[in-house]
C-alpha atoms as a PDB file:
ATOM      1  CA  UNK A   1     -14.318  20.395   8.217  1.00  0.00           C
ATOM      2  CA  UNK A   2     -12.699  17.700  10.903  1.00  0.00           C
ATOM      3  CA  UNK A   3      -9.668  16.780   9.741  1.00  0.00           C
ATOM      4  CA  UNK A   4      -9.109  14.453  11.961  1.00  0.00           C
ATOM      5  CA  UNK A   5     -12.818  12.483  11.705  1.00  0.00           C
ATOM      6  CA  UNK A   6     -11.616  12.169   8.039  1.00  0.00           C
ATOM      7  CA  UNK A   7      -8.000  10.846   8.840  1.00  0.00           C
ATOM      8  CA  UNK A   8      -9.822   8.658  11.676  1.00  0.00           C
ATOM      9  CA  UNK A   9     -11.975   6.801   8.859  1.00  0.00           C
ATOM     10  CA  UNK A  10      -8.876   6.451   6.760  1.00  0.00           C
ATOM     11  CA  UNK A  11      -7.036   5.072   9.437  1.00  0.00           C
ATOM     12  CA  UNK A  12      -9.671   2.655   9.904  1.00  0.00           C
ATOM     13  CA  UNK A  13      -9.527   1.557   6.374  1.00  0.00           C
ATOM     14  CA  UNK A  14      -5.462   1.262   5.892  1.00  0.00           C
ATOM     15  CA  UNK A  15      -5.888  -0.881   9.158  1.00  0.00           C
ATOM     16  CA  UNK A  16      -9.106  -3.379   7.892  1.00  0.00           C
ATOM     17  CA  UNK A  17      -8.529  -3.453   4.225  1.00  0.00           C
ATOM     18  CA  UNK A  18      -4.247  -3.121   4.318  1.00  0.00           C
ATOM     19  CA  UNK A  19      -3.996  -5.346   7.515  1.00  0.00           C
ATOM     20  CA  UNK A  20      -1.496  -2.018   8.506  1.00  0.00           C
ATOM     21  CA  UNK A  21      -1.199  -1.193  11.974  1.00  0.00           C
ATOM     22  CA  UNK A  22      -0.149   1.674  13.959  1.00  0.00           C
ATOM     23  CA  UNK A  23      -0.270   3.953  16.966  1.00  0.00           C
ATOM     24  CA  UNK A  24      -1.111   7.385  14.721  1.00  0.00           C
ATOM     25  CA  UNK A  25      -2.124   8.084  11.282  1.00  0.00           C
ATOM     26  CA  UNK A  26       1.269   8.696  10.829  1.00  0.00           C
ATOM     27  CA  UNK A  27       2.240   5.420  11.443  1.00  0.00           C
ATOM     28  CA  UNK A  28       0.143   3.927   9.514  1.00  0.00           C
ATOM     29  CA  UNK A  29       0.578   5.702   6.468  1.00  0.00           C
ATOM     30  CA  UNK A  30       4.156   4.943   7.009  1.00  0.00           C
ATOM     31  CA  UNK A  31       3.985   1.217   6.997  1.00  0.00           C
ATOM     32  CA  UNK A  32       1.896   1.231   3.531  1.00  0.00           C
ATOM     33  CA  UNK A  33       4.203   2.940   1.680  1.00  0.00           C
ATOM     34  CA  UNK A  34       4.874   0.897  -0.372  1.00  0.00           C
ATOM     35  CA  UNK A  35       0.912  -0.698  -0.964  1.00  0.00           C
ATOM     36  CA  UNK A  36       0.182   2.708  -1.847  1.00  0.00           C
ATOM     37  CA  UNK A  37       0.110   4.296  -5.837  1.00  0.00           C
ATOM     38  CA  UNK A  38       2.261   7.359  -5.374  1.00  0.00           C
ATOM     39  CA  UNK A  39      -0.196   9.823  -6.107  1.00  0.00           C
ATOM     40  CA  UNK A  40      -2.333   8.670  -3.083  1.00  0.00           C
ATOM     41  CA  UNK A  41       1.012   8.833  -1.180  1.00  0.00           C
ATOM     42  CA  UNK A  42       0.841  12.147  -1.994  1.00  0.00           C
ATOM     43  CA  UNK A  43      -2.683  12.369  -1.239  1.00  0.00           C
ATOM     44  CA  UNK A  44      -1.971  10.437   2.549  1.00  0.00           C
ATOM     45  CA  UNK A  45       0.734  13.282   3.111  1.00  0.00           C
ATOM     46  CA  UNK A  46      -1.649  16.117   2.577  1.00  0.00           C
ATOM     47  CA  UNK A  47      -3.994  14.874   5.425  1.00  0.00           C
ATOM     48  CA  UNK A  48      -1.133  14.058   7.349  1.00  0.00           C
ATOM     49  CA  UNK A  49      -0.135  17.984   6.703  1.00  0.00           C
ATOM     50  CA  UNK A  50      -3.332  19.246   7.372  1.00  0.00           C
ATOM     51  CA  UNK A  51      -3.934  17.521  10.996  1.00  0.00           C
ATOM     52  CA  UNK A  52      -0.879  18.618  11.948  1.00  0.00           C
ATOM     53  CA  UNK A  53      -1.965  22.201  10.973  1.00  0.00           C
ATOM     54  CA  UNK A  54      -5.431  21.430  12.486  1.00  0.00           C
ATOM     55  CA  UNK A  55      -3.565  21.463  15.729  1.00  0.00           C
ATOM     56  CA  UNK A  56      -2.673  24.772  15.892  1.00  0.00           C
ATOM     57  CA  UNK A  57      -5.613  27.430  15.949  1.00  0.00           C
ATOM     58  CA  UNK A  58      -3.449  30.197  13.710  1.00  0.00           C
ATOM     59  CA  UNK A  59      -2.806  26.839  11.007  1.00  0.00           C
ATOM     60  CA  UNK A  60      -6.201  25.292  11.073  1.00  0.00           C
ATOM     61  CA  UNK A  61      -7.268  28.802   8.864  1.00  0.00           C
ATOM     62  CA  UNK A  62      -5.218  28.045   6.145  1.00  0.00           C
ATOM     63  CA  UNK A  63      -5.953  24.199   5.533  1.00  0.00           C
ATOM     64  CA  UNK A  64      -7.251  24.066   1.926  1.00  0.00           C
ATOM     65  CA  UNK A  65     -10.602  22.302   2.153  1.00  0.00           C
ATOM     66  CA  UNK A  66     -11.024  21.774  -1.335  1.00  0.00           C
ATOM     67  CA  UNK A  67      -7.264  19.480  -1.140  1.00  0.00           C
ATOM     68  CA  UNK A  68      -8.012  17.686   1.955  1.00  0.00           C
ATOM     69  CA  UNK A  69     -11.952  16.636   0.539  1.00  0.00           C
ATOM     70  CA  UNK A  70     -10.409  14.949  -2.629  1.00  0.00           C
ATOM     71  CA  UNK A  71      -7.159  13.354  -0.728  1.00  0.00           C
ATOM     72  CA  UNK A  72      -9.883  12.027   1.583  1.00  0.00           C
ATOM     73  CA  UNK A  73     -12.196  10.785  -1.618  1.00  0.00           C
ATOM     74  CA  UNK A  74      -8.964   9.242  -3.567  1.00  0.00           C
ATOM     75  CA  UNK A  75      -7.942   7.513  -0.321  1.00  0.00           C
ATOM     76  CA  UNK A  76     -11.318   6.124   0.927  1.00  0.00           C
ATOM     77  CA  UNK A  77     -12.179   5.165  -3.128  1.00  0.00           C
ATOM     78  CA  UNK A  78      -9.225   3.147  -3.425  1.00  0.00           C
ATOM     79  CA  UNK A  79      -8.793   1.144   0.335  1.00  0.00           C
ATOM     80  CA  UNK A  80     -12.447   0.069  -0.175  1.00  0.00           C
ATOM     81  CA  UNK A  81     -11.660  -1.458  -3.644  1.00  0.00           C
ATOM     82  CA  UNK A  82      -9.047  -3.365  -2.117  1.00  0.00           C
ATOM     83  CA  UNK A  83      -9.524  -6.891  -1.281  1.00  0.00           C
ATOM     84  CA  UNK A  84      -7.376  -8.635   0.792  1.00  0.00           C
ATOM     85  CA  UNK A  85      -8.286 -12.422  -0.707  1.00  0.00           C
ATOM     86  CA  UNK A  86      -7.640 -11.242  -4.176  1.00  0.00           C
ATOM     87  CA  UNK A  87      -4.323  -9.893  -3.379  1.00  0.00           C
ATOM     88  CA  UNK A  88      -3.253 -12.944  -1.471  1.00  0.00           C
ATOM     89  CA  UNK A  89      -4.381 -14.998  -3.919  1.00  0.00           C
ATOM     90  CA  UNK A  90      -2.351 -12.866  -6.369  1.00  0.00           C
ATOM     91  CA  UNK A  91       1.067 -13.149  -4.090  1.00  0.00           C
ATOM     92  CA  UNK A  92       0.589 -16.858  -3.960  1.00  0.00           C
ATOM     93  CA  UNK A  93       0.087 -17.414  -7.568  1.00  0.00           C
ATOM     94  CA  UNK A  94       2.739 -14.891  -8.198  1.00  0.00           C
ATOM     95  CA  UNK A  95       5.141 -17.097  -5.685  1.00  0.00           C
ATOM     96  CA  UNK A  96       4.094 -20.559  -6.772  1.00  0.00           C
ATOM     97  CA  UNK A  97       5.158 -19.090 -11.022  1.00  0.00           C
ATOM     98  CA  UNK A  98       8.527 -17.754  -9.858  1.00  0.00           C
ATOM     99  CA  UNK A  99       9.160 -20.899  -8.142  1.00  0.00           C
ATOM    100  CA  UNK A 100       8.168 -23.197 -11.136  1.00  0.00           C
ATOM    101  CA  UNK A 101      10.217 -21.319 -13.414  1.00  0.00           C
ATOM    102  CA  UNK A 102      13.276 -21.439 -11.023  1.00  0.00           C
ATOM    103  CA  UNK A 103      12.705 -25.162 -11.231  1.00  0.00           C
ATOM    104  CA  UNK A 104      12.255 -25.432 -14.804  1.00  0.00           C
ATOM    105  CA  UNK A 105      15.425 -23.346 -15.132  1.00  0.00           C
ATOM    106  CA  UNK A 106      17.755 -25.815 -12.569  1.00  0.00           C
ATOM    107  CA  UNK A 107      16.223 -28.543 -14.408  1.00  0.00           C
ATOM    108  CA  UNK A 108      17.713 -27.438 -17.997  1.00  0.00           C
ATOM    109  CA  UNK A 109      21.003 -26.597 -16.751  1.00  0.00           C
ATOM    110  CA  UNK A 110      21.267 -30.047 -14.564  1.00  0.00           C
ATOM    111  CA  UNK A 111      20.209 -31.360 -18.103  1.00  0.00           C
ATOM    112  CA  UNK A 112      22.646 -29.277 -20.743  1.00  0.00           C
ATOM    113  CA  UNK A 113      25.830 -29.721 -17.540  1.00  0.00           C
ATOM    114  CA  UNK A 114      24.602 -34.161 -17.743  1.00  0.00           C
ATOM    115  CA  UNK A 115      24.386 -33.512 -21.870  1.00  0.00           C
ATOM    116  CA  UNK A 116      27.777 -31.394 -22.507  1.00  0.00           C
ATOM    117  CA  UNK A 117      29.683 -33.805 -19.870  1.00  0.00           C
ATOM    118  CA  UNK A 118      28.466 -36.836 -22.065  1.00  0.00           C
ATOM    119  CA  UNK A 119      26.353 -38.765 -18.792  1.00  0.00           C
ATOM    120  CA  UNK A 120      23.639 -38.148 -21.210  1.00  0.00           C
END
């Protein structure tokens, strides 16, 4: 098993379908914290364990295949679901409902301060 072919091609995936960026695997698993569902946080720190014990010949022996297969399959199945124009789309509808209400919200209050003063 290459561990690091299968971090390479997750890599490649937090970088086209995340838009995250990084020198190392590390890096990049780092800056998508937070786009990541904890379990496949948990799944990104296994292969992030395993390379590093792929590094060392006496380590690479006791890598658990069977772990580092499914982190790989739960991290590959979920970046290629991902699309980027559906989650923008998301954020801007998201933005453009929190800033309506906001309005709507200063607008009532302008309106019961103009109504309790007696301008209204």
């Amino acid at each position: 098993m290459d561990v690091e072919a299968l971090a390479a091609e997750v890599a490649e995936l937090l970088e086209t379908r995340l838009g995250v960026r990084g020198a190392t695997f590390e890096v990049r698993v780092a800056r998508a914290r937070r786009r990541l569902p904890a379990a496949l946080r948990v799944a990104a720190a296994d292969l992030i364990e395993a390379r590093r014990m792929a590094a060392h010949p006496r380590l690479a022996r006791r890598i658990d295949g069977a772990r580092v297969a499914r982190a790989h399959k739960a991290l590959v199945t979920h970046l290629t679901a991902v699309d980027r124009a559906a989650a923008r789309r998301a954020a801007l509808l998201d933005f453009l409902a929190t800033t309506g209400f906001q309005i709507l919200a200063v607008a009532g209050l302008v309106l019961a301060v103009l109504v309790w003063r007696g301008f209204l």
